[in-house]
Protein backbone atom coordinates (compact mmCIF):
# COMPACT_ATOMS: atom_id res chain seq x y z
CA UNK A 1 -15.08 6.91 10.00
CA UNK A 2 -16.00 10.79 8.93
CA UNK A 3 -18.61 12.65 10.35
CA UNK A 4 -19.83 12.85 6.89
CA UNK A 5 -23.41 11.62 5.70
CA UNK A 6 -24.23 10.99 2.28
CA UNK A 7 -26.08 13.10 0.37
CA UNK A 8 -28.47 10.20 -1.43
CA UNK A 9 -28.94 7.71 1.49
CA UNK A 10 -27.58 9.21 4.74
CA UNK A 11 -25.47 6.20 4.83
CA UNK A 12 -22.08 7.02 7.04
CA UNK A 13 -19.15 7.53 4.64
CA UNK A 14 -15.59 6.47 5.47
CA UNK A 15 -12.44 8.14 4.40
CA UNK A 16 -11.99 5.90 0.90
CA UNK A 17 -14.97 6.59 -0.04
CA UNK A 18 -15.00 10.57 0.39
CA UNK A 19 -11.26 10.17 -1.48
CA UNK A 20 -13.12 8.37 -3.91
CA UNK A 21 -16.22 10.36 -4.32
CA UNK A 22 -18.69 7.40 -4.15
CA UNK A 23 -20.62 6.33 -2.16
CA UNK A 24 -20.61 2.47 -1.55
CA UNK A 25 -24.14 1.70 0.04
CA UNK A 26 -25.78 3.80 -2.75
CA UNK A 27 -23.36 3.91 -5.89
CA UNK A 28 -23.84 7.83 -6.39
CA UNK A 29 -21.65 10.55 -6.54
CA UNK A 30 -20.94 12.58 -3.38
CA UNK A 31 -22.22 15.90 -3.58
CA UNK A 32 -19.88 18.76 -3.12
CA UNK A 33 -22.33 20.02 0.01
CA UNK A 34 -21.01 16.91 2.20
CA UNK A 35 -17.73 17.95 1.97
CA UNK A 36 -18.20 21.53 3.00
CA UNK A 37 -20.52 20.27 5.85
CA UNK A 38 -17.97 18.06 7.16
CA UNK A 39 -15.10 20.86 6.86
CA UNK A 40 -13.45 19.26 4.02
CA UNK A 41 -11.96 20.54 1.05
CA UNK A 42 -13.37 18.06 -1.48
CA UNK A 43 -12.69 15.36 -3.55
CA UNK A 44 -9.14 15.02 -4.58
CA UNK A 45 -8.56 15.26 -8.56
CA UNK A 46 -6.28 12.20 -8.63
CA UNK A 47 -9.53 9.73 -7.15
CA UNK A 48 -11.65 8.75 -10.55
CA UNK A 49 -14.53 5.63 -10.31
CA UNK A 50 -13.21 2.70 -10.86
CA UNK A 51 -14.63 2.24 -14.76
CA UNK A 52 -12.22 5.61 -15.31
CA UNK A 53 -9.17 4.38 -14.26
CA UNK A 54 -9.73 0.60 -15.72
CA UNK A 55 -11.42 1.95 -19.08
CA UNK A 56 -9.86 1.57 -22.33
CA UNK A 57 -9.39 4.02 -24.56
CA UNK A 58 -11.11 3.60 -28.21
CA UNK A 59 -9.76 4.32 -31.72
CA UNK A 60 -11.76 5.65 -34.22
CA UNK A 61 -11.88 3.24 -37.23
CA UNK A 62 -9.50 4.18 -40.26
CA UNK A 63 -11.37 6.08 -43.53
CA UNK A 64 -10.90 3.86 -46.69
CA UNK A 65 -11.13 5.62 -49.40
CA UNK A 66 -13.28 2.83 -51.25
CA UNK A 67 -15.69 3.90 -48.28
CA UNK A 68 -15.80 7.53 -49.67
CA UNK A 69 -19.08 8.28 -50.99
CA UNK A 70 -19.35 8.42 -55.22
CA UNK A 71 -19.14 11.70 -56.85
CA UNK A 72 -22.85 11.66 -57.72
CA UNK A 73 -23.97 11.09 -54.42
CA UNK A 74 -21.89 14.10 -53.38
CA UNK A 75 -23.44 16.16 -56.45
CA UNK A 76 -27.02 15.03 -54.82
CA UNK A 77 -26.43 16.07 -51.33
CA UNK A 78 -24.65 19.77 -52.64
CA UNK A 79 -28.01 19.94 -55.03
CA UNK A 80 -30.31 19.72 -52.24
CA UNK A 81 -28.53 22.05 -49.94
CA UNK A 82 -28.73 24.65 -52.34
CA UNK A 83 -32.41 23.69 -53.24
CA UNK A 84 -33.28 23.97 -49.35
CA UNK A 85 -31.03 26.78 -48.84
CA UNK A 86 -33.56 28.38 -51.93
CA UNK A 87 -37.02 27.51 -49.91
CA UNK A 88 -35.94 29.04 -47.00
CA UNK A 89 -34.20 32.09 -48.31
CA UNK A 90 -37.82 32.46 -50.72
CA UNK A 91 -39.88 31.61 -47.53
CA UNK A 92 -38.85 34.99 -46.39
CA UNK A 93 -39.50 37.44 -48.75
């Protein structure tokens, strides 16, 4: 055991869970306070929750191009930024 409380719930905090930075009775992050209280330097960079270090990392889907919008969609979305561009410029003079 630390002498270190948690910042949440008071609960006692051992030495894995000030390495990890959570706090087990609560599920919260420990505050950076705790450790300077209990004359510590802080949570070590390596220690990341448990979803970080099992957490997969996600691809952003390919573009097909048969996705792309059609040319007169793309005419009708440049018209009515230039027609809105038009109000707001007129709006201030």
């Amino acid at each position: 055991m630390s002498n270190a409380r948690c910042g949440s719930c008071s609960a006692d905090l051992s030495v894995g869970e000030l390495d990890d930075g959570w706090c087990s009775a609560c599920g919260k992050a420990i505050a950076g306070f705790v450790y300077r209280e209990a004359g510590l330097k802080g949570r070590k960079e390596k220690a990341l929750p448990r979803a970080q270090k099992t957490a997969t990392r996600l691809e952003a889907p390919s573009a097909d191009p048969d996705d792309a919008p059609a040319k007169w969609q793309l005419a009708l979305i440049g018209a009515a930024m230039v027609g809105i561009a038009v109000v707001i410029v007129l709006a201030f003079l």
